[in-house]
N, C-alpha and C. Protein backbone atom coordinates (compact mmCIF):
# COMPACT_ATOMS: atom_id res chain seq x y z
N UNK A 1 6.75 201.05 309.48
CA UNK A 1 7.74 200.56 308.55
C UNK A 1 8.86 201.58 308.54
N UNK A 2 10.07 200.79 308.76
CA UNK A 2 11.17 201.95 308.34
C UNK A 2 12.66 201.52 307.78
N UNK A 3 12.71 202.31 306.86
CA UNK A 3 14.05 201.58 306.30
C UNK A 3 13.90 200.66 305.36
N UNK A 4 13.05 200.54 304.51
CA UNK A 4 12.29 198.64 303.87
C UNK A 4 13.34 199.10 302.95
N UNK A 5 14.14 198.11 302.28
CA UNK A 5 14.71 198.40 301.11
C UNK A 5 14.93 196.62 300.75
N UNK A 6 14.73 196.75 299.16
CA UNK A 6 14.27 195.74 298.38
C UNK A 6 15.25 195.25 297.28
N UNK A 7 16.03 194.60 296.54
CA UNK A 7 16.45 194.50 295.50
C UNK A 7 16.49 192.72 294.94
N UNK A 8 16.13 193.05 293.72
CA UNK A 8 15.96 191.88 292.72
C UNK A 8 17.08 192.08 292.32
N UNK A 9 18.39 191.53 292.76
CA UNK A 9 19.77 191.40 291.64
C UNK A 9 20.07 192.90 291.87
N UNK A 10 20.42 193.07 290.61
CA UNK A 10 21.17 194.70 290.08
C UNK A 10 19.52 196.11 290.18
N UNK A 11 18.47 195.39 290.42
CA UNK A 11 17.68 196.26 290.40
C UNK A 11 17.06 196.66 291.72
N UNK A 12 17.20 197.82 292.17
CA UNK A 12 16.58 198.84 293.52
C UNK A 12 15.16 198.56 293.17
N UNK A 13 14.63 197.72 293.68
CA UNK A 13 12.61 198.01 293.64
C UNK A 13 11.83 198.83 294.65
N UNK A 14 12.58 198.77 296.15
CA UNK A 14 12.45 199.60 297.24
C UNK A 14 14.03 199.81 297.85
N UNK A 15 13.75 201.71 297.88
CA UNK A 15 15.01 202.36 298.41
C UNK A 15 14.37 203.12 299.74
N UNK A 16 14.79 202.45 301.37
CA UNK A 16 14.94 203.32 301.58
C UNK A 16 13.66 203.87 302.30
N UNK A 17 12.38 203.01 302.35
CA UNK A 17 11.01 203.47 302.57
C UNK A 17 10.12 203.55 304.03
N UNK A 18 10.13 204.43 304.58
CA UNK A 18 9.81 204.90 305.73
C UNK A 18 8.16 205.36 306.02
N UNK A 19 7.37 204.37 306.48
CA UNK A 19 5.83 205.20 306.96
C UNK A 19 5.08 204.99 307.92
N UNK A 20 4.23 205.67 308.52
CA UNK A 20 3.59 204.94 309.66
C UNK A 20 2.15 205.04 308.82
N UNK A 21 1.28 204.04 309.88
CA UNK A 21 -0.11 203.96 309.18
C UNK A 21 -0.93 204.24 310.86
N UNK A 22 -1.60 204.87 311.29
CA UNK A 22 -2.35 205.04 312.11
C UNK A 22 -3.90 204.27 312.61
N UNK A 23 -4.21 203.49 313.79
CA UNK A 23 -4.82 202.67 313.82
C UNK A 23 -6.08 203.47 313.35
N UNK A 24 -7.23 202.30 312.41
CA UNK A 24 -8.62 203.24 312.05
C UNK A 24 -8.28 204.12 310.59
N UNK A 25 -7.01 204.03 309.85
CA UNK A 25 -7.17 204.44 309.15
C UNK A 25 -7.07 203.84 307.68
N UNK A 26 -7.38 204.15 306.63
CA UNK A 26 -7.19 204.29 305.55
C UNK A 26 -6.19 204.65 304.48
N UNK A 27 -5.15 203.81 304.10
CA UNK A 27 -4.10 203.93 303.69
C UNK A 27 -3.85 203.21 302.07
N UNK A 28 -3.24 204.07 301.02
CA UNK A 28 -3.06 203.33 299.29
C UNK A 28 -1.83 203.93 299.18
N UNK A 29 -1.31 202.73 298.21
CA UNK A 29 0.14 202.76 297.92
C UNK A 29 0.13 203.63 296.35
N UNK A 30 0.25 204.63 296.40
CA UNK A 30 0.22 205.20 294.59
C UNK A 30 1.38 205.16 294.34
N UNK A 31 1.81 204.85 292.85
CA UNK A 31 2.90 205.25 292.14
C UNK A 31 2.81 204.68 290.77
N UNK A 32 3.74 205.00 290.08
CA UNK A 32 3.97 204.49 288.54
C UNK A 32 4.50 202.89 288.47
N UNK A 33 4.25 202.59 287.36
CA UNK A 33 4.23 201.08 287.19
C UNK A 33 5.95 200.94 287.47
N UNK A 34 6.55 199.75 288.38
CA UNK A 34 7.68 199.89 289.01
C UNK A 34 7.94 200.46 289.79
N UNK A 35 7.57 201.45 290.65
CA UNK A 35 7.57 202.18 291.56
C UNK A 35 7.74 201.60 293.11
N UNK A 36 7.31 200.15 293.16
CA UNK A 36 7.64 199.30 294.36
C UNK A 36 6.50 198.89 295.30
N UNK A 37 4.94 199.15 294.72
CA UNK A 37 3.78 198.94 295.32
C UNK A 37 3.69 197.69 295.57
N UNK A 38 3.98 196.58 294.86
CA UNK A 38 3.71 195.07 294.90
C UNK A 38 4.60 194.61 295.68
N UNK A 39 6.30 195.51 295.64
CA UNK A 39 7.40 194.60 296.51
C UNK A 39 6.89 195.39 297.69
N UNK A 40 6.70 196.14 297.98
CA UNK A 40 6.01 197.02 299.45
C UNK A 40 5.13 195.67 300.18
N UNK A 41 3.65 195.80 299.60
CA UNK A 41 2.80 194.68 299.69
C UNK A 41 3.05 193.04 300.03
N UNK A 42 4.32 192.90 299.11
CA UNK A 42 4.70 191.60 299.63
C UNK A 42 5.70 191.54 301.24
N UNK A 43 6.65 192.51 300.94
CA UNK A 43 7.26 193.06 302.24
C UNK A 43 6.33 193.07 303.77
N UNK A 44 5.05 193.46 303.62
CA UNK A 44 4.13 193.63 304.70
C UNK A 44 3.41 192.33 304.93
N UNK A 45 3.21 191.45 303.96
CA UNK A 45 2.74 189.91 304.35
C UNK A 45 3.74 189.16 304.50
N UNK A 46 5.30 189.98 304.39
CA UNK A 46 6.27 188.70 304.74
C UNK A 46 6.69 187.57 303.71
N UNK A 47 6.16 187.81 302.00
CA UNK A 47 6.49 187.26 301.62
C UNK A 47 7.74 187.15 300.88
N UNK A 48 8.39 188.39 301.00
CA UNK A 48 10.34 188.33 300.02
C UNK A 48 10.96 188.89 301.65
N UNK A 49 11.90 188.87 301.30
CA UNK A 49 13.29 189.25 302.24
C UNK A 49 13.38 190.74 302.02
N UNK A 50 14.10 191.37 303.08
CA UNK A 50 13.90 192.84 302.73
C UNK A 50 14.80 193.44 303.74
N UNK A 51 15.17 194.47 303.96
CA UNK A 51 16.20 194.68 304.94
C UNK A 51 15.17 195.95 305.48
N UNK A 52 15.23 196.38 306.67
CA UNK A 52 14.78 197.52 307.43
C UNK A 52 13.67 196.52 308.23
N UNK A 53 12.56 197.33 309.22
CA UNK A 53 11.82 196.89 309.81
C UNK A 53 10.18 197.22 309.58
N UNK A 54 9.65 196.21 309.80
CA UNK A 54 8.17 196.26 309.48
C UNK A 54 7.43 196.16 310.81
N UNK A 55 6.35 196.65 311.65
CA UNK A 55 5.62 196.50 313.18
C UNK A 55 4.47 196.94 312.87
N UNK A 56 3.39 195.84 313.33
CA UNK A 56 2.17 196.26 313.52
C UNK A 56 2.00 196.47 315.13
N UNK A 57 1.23 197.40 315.05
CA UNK A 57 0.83 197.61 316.97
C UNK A 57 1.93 197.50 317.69
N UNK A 58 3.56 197.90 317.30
CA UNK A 58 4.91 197.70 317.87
C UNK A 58 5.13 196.75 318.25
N UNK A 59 4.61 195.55 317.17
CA UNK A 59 5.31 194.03 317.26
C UNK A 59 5.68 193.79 315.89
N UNK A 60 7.01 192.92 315.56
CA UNK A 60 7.49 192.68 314.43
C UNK A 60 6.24 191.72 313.86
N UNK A 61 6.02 191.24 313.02
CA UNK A 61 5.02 190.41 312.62
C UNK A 61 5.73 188.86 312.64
N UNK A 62 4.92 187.57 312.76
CA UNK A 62 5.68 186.55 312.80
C UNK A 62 6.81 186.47 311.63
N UNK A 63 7.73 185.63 311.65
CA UNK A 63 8.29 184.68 310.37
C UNK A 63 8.33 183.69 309.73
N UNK A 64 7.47 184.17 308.55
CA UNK A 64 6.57 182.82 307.48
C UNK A 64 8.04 182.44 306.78
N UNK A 65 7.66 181.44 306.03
CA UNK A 65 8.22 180.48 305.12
C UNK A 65 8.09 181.48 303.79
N UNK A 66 9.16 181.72 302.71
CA UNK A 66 8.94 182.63 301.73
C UNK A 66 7.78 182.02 300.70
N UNK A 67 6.93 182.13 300.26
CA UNK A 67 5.66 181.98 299.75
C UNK A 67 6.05 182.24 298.01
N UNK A 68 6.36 183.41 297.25
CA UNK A 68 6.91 183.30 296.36
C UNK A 68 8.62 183.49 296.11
N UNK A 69 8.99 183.32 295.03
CA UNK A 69 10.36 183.40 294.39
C UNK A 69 10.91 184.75 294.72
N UNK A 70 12.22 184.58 294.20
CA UNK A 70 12.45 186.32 294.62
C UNK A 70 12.42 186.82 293.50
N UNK A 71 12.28 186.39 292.60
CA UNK A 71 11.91 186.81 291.01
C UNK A 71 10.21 187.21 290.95
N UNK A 72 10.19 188.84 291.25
CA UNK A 72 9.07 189.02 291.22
C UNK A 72 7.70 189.07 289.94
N UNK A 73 8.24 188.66 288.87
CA UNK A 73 7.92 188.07 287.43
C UNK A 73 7.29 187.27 287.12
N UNK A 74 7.54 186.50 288.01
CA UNK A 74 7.25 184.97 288.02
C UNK A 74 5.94 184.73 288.29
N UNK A 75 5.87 185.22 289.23
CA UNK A 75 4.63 184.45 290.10
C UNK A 75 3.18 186.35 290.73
N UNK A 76 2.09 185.68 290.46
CA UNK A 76 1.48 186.94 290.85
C UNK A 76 1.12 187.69 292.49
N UNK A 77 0.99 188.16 292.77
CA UNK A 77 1.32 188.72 294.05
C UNK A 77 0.92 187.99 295.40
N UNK A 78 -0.65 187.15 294.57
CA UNK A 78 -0.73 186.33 295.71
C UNK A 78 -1.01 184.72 295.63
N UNK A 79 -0.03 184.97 294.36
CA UNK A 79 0.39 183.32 294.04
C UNK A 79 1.21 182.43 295.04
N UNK A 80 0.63 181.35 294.95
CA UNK A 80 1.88 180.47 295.73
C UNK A 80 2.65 179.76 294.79
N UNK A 81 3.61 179.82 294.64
CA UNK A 81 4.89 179.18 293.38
C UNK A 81 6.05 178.45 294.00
């Protein structure tokens, strides 16, 4: 992942977010409530829009149909709405 950056309207949810994950391993998203764990999460299944790039095994992942709203409020992470 590099570059993911996220915004709901006037609000930054992801700035900016850069990581690799190594095959075989074990990887958790920590942070404080708002911090961007859920828009991260949805970002990696493809479900909101997002600017920067996401690659598993140095392939982009397909392109789904958006699954929830971009109002991340709304609907729960692995709701369909």
């Amino acid at each position: 992942m590099q570059g993911l950056t996220k915004r709901y309207g006037e609000v930054l949810a992801v700035d900016d977010l850069s990581f690799a994950v190594l095959a075989g391993t074990t990887t958790a998203l920590l942070g404080a409530n708002g911090a961007g764990k859920t828009t991260t999460l949805r970002a990696i299944c493809n479900t909101v829009r997002t600017t920067g790039e996401i690659e598993f095994d140095a392939h982009a992942p397909p392109r789904r149909p958006r699954l929830t709203p971009e109002n991340p409020s709304s609907c729960g992470l692995f709701a369909y709405c």
